[in-house]
PDB file of N, CA and C in Angstrom:
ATOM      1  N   UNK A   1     -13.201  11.770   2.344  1.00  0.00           N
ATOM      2  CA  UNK A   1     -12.538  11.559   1.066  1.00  0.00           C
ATOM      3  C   UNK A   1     -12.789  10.114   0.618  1.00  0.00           C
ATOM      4  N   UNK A   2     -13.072   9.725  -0.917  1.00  0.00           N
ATOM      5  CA  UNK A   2     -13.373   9.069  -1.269  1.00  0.00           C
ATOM      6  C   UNK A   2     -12.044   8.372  -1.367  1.00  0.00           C
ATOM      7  N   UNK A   3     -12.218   6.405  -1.684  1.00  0.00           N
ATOM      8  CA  UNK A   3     -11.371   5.709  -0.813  1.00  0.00           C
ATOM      9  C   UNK A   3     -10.307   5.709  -2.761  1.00  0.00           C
ATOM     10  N   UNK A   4     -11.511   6.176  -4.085  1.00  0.00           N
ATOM     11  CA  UNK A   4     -10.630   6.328  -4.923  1.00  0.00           C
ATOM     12  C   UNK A   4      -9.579   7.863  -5.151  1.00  0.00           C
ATOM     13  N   UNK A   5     -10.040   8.689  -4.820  1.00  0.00           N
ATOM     14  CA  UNK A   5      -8.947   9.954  -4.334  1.00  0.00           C
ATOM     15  C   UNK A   5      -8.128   9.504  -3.457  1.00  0.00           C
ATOM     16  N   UNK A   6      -8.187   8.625  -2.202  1.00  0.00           N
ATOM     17  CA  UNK A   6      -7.011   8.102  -1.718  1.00  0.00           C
ATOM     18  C   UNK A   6      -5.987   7.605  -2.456  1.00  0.00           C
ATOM     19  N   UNK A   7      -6.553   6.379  -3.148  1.00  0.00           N
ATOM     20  CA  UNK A   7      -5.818   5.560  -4.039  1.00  0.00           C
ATOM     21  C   UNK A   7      -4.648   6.757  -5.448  1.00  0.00           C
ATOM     22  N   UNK A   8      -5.400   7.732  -5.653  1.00  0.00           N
ATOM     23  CA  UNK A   8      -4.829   8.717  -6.683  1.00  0.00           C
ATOM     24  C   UNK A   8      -4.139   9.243  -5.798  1.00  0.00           C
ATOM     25  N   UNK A   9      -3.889   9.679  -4.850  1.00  0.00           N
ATOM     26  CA  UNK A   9      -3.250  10.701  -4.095  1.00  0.00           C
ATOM     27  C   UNK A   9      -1.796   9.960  -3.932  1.00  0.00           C
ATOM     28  N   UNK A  10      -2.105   8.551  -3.418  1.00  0.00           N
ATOM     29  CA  UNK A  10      -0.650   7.569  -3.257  1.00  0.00           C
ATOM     30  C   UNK A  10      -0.059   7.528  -4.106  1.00  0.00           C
ATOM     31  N   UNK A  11      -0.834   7.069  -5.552  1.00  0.00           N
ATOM     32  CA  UNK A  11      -0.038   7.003  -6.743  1.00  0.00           C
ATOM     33  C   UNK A  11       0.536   7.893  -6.655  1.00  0.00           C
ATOM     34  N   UNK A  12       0.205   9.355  -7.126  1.00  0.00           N
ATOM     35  CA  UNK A  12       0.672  10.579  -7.541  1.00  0.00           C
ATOM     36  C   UNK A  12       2.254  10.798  -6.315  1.00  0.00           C
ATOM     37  N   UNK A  13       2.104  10.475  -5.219  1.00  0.00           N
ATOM     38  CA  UNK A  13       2.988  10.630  -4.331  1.00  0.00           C
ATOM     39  C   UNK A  13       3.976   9.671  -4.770  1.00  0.00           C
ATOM     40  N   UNK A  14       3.639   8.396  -4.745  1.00  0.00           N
ATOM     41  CA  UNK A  14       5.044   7.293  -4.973  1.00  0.00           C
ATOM     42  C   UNK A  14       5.404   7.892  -6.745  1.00  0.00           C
ATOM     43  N   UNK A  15       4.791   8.277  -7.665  1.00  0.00           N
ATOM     44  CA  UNK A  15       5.318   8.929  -8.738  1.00  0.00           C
ATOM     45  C   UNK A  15       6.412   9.907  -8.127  1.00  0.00           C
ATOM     46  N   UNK A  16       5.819  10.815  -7.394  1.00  0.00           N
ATOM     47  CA  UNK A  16       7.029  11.831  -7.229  1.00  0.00           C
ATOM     48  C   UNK A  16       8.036  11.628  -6.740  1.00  0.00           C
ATOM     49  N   UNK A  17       8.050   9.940  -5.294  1.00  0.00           N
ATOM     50  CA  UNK A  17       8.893   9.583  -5.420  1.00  0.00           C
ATOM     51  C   UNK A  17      10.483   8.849  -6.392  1.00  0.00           C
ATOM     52  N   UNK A  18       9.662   8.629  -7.667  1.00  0.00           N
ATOM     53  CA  UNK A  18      10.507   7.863  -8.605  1.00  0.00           C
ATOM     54  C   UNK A  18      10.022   6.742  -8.634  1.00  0.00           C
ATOM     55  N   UNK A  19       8.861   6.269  -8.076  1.00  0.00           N
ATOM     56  CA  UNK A  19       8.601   5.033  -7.675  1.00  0.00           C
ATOM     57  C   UNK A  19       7.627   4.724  -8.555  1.00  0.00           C
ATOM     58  N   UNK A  20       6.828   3.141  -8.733  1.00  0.00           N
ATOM     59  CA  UNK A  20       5.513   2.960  -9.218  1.00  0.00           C
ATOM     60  C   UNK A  20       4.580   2.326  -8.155  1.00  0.00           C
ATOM     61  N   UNK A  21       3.155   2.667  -8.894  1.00  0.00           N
ATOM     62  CA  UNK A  21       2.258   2.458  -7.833  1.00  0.00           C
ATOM     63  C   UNK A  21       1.155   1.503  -9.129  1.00  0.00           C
ATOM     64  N   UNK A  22       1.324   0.033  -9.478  1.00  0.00           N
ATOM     65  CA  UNK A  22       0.602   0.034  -9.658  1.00  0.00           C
ATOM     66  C   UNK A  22      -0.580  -0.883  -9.260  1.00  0.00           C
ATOM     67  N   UNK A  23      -1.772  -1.129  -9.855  1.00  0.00           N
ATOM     68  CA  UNK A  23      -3.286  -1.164  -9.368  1.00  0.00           C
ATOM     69  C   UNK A  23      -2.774  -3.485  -9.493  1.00  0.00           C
ATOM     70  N   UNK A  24      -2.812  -3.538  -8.017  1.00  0.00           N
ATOM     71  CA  UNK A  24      -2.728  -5.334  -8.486  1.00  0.00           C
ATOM     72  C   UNK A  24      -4.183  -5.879  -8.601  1.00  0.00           C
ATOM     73  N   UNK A  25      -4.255  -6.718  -9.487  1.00  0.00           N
ATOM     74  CA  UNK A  25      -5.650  -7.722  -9.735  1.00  0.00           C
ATOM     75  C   UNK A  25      -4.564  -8.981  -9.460  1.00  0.00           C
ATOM     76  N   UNK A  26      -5.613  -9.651  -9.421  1.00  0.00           N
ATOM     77  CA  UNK A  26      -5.068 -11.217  -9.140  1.00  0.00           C
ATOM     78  C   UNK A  26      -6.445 -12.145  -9.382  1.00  0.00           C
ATOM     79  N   UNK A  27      -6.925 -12.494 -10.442  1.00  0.00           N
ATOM     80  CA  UNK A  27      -8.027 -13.370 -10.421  1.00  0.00           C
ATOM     81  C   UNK A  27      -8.156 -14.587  -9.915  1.00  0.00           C
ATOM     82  N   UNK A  28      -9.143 -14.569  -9.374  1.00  0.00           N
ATOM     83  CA  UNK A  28      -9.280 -15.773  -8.595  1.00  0.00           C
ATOM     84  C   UNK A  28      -8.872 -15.558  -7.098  1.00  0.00           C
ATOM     85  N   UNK A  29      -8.398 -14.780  -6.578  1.00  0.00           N
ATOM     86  CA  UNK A  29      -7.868 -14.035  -5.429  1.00  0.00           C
ATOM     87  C   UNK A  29      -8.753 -12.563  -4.811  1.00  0.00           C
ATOM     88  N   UNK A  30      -9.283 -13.025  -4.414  1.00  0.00           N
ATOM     89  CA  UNK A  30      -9.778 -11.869  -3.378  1.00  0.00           C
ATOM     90  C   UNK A  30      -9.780 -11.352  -2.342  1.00  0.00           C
ATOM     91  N   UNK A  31      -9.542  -9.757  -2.394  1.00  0.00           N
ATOM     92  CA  UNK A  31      -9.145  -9.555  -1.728  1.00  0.00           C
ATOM     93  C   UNK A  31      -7.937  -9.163  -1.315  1.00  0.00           C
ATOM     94  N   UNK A  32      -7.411  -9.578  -2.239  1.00  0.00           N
ATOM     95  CA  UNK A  32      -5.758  -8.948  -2.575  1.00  0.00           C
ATOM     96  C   UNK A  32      -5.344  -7.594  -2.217  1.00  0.00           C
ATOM     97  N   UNK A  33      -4.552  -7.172  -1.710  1.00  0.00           N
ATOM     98  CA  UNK A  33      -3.896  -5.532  -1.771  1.00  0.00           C
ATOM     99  C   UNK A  33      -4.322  -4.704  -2.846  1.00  0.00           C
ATOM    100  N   UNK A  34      -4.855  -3.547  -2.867  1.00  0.00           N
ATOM    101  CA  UNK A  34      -4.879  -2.880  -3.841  1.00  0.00           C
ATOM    102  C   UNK A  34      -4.158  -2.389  -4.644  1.00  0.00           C
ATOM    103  N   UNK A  35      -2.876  -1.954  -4.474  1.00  0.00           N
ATOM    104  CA  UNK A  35      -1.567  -1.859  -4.960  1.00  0.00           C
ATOM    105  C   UNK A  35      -0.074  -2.206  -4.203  1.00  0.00           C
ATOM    106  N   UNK A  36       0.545  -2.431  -5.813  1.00  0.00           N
ATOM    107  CA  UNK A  36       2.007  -3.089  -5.657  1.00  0.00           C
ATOM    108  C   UNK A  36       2.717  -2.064  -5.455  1.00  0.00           C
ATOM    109  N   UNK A  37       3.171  -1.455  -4.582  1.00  0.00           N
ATOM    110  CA  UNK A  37       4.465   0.151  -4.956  1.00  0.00           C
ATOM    111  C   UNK A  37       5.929  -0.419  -4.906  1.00  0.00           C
ATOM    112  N   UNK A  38       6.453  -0.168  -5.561  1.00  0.00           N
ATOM    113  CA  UNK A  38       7.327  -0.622  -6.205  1.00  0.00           C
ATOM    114  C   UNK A  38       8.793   0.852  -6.333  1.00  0.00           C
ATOM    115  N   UNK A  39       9.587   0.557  -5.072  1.00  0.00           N
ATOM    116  CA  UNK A  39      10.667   1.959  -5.113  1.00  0.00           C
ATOM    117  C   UNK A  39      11.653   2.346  -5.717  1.00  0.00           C
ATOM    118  N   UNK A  40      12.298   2.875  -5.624  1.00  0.00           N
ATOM    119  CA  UNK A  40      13.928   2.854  -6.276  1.00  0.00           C
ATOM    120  C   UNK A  40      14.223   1.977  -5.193  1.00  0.00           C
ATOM    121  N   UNK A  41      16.044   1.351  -5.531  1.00  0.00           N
ATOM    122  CA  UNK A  41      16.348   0.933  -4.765  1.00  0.00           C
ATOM    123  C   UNK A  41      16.235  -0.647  -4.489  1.00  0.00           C
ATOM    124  N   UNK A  42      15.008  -0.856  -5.534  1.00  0.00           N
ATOM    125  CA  UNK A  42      14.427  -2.385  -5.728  1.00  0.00           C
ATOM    126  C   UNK A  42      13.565  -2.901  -4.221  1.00  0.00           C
ATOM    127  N   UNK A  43      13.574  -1.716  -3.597  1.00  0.00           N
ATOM    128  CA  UNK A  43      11.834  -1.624  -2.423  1.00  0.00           C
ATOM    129  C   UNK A  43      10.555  -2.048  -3.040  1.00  0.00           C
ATOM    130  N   UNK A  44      10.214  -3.011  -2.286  1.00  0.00           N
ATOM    131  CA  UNK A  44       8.995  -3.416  -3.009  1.00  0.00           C
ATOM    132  C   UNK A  44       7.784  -3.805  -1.637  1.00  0.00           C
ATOM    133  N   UNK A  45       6.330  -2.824  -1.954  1.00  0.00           N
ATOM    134  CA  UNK A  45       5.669  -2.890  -0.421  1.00  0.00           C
ATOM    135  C   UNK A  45       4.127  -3.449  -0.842  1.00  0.00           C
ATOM    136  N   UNK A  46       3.039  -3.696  -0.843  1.00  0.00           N
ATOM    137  CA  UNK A  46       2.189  -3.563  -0.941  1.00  0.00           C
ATOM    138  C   UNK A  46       0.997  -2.750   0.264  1.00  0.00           C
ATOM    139  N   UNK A  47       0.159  -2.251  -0.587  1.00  0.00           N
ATOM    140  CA  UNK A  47      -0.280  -1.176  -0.030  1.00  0.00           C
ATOM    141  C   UNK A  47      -2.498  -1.488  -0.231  1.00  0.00           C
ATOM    142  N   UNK A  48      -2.796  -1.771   0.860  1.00  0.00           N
ATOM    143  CA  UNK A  48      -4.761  -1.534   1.217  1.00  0.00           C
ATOM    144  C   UNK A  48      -4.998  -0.385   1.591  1.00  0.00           C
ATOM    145  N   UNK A  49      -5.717   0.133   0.680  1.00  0.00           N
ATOM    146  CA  UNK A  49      -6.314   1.556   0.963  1.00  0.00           C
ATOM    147  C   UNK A  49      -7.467   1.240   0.944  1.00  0.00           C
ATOM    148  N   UNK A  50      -7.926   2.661   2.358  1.00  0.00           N
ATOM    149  CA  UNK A  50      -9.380   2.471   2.921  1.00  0.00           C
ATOM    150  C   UNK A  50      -9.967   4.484   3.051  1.00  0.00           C
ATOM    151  N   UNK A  51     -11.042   4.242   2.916  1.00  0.00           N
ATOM    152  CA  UNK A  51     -11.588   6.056   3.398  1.00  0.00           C
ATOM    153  C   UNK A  51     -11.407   5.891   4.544  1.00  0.00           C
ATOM    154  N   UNK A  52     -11.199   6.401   5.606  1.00  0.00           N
ATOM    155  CA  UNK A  52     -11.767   6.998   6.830  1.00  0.00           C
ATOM    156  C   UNK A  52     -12.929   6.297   7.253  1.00  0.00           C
ATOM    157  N   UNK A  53     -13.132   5.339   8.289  1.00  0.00           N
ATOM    158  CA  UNK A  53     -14.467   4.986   8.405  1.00  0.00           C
ATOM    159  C   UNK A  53     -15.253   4.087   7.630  1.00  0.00           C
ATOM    160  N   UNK A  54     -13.871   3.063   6.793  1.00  0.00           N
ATOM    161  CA  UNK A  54     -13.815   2.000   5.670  1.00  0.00           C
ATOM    162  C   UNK A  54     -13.453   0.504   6.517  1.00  0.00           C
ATOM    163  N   UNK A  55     -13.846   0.044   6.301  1.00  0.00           N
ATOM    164  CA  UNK A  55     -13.218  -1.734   7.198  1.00  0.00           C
ATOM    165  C   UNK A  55     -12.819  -2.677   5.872  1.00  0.00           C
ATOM    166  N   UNK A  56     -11.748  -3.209   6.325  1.00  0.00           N
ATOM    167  CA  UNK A  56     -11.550  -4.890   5.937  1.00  0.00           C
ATOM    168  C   UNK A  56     -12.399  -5.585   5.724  1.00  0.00           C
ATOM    169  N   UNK A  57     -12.429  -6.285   4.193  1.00  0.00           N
ATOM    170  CA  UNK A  57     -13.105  -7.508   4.555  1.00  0.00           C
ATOM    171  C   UNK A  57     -12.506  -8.488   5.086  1.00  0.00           C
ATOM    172  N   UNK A  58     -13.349  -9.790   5.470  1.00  0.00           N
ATOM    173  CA  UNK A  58     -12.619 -10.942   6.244  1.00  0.00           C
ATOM    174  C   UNK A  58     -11.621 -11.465   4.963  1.00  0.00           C
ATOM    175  N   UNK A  59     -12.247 -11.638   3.510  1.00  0.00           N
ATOM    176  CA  UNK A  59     -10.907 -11.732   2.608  1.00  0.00           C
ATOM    177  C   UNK A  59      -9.810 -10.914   2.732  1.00  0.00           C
ATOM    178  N   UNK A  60      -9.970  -9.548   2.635  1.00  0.00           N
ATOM    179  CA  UNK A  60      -8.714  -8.980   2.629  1.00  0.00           C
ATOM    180  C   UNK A  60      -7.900  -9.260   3.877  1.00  0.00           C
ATOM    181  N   UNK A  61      -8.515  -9.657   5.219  1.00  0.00           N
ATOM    182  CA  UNK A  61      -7.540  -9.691   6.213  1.00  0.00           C
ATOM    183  C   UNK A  61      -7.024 -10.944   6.036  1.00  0.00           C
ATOM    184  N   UNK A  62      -7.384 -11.822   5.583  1.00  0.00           N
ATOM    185  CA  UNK A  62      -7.073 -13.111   5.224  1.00  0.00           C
ATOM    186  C   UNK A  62      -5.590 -13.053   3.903  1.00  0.00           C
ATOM    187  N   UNK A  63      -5.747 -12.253   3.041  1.00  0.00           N
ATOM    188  CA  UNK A  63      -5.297 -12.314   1.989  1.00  0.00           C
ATOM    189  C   UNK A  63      -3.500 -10.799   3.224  1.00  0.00           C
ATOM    190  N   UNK A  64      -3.793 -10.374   3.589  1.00  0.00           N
ATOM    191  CA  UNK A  64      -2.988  -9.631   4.012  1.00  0.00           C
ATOM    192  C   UNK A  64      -1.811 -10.243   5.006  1.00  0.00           C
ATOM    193  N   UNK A  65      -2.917 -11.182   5.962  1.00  0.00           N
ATOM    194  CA  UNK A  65      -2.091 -11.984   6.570  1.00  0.00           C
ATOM    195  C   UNK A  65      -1.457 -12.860   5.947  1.00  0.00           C
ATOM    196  N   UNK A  66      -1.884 -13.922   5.012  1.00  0.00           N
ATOM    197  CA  UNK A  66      -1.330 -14.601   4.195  1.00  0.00           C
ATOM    198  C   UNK A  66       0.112 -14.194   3.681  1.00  0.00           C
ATOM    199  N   UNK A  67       0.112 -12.892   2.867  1.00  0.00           N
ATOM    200  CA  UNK A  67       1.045 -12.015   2.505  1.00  0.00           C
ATOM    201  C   UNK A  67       2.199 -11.646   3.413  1.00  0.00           C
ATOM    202  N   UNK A  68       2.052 -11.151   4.783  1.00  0.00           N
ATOM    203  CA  UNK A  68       2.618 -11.368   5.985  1.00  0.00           C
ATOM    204  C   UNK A  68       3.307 -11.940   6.271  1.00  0.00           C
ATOM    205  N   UNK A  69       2.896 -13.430   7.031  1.00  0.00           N
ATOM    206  CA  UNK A  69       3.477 -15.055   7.167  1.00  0.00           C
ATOM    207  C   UNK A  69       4.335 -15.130   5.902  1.00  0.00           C
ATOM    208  N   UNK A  70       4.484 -14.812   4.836  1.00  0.00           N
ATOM    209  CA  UNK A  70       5.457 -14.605   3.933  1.00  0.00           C
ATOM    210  C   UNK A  70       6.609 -14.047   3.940  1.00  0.00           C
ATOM    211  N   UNK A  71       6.576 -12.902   4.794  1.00  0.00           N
ATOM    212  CA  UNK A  71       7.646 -11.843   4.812  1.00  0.00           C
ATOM    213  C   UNK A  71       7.618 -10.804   4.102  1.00  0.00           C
ATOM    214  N   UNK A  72       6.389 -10.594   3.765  1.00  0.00           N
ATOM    215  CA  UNK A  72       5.899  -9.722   2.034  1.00  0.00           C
ATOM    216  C   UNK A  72       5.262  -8.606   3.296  1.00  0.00           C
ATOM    217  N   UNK A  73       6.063  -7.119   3.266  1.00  0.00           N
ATOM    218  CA  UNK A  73       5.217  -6.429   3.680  1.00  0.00           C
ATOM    219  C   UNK A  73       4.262  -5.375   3.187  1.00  0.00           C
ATOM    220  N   UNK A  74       3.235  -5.373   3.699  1.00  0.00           N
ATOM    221  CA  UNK A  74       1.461  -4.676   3.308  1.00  0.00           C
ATOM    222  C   UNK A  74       1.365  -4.099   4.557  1.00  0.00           C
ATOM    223  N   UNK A  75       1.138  -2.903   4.108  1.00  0.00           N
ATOM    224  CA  UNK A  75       0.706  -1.597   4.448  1.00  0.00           C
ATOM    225  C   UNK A  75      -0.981  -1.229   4.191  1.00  0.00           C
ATOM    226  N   UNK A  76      -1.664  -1.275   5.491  1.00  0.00           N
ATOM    227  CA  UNK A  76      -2.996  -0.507   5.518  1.00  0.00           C
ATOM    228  C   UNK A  76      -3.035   0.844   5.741  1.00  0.00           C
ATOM    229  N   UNK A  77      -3.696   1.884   4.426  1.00  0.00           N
ATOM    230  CA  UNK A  77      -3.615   3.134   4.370  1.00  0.00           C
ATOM    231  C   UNK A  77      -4.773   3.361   4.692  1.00  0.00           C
ATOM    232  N   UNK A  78      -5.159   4.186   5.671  1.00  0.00           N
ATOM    233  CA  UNK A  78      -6.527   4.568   6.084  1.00  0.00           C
ATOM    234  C   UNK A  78      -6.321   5.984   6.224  1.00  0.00           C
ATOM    235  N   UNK A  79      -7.316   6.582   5.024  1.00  0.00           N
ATOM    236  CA  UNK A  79      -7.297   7.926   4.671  1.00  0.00           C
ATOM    237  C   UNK A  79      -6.637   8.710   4.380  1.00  0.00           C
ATOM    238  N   UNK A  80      -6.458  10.259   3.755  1.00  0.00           N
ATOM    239  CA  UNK A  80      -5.481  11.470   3.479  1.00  0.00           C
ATOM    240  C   UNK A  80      -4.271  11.152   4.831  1.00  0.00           C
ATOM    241  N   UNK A  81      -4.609  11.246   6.110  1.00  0.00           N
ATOM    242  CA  UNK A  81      -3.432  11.254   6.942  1.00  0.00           C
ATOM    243  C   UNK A  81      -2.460   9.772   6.720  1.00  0.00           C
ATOM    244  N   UNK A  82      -3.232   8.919   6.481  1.00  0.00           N
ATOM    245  CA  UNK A  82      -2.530   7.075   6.114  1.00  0.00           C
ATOM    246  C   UNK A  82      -1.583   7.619   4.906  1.00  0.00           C
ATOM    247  N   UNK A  83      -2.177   8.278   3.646  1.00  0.00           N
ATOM    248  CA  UNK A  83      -1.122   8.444   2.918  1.00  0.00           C
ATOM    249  C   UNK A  83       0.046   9.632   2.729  1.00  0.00           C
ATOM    250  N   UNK A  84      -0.026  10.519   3.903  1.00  0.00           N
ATOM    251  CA  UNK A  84       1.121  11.008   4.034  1.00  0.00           C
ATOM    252  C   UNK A  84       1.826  10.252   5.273  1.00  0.00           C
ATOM    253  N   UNK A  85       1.384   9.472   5.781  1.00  0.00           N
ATOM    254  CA  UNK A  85       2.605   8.374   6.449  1.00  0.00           C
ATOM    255  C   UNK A  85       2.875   7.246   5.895  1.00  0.00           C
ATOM    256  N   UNK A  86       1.976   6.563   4.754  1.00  0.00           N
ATOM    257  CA  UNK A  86       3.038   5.436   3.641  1.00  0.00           C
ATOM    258  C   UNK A  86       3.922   6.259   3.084  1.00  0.00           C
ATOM    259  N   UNK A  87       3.884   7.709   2.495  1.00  0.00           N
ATOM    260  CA  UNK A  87       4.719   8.178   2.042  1.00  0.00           C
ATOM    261  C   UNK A  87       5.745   8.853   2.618  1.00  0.00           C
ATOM    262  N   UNK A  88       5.565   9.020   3.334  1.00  0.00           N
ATOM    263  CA  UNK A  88       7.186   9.066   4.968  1.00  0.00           C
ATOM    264  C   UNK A  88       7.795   7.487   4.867  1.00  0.00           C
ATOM    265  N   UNK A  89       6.871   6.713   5.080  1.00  0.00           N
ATOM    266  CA  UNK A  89       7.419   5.068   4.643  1.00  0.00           C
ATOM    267  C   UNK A  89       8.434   5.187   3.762  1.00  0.00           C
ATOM    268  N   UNK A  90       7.964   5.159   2.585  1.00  0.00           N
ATOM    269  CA  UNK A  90       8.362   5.128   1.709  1.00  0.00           C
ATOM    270  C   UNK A  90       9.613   5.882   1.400  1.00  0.00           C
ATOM    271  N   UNK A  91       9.561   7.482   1.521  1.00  0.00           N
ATOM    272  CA  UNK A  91      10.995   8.016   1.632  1.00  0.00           C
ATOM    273  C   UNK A  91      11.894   7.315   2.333  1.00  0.00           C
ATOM    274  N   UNK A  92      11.422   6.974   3.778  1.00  0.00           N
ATOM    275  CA  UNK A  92      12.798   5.564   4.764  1.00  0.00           C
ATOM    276  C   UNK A  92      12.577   4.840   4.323  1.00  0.00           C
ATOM    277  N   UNK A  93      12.238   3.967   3.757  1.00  0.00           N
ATOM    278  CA  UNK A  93      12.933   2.940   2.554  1.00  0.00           C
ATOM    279  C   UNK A  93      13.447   3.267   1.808  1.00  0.00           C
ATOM    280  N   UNK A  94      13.586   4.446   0.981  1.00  0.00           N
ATOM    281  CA  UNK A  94      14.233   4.861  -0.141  1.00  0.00           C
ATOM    282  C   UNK A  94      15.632   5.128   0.483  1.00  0.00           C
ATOM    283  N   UNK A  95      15.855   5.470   2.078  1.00  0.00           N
ATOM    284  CA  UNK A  95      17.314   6.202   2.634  1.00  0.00           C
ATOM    285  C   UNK A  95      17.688   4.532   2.889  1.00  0.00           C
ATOM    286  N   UNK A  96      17.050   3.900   2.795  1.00  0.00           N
ATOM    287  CA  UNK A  96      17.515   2.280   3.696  1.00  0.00           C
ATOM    288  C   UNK A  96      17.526   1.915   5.195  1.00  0.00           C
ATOM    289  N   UNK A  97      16.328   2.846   5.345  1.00  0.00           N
ATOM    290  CA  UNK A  97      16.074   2.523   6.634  1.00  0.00           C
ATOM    291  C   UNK A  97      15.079   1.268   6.773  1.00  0.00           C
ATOM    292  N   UNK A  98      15.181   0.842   7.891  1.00  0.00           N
ATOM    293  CA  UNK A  98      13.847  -0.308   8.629  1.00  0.00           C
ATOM    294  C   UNK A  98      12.996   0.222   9.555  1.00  0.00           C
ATOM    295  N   UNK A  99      11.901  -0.341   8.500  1.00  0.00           N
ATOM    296  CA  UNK A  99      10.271   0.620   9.265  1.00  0.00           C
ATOM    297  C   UNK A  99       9.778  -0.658   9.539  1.00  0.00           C
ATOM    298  N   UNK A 100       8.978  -0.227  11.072  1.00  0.00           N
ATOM    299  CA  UNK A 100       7.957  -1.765  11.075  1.00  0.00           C
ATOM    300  C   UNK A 100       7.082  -1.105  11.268  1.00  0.00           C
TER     301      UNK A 100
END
């Protein structure tokens, strides 16, 4: 599966949650998370999506960790099975649970 059908599949899921999913740019920043999801509840996660058999660049791991050391948590989705477990995430955040 292509790594943009991933990316549609999350959206469409955090939609059904009530939630938004949308696409972050950041110019001048590379490497950034691909999306901001954004929950009820005022949950807020960022989310790298990859196909199956997709790698990190050294920016994005750079830009993820960065994000990290912050307290800002980012979520790496790797493939159809990655996004039915951000979206299990995501429902326990929505109950107020703590996921690490």
């Amino acid at each position: 599966m292509k790594e943009s059908e991933i990316e549609a599949r999350l959206v469409r899921g955090v939609k059904a949650l009530g939630g938004r999913a949308y696409k972050f740019v950041s110019p001048g920043n590379v490497g950034v998370p691909d999306r901001l999801v954004i929950l009820p509840r005022g949950r807020i996660l960022f989310a790298e999506l990859k196909a199956d058999g997709g790698r990190l660049s050294r920016m994005q791991l750079h830009q993820i960790d960065g994000l990290r050391q912050l307290g800002v948590e980012v979520w790496e989705v790797w493939g159809e099975e990655g996004v039915k477990g951000f979206l299990e995430l995501c429902r326990e955040q929505m109950r107020g649970g703590d996921v690490e």
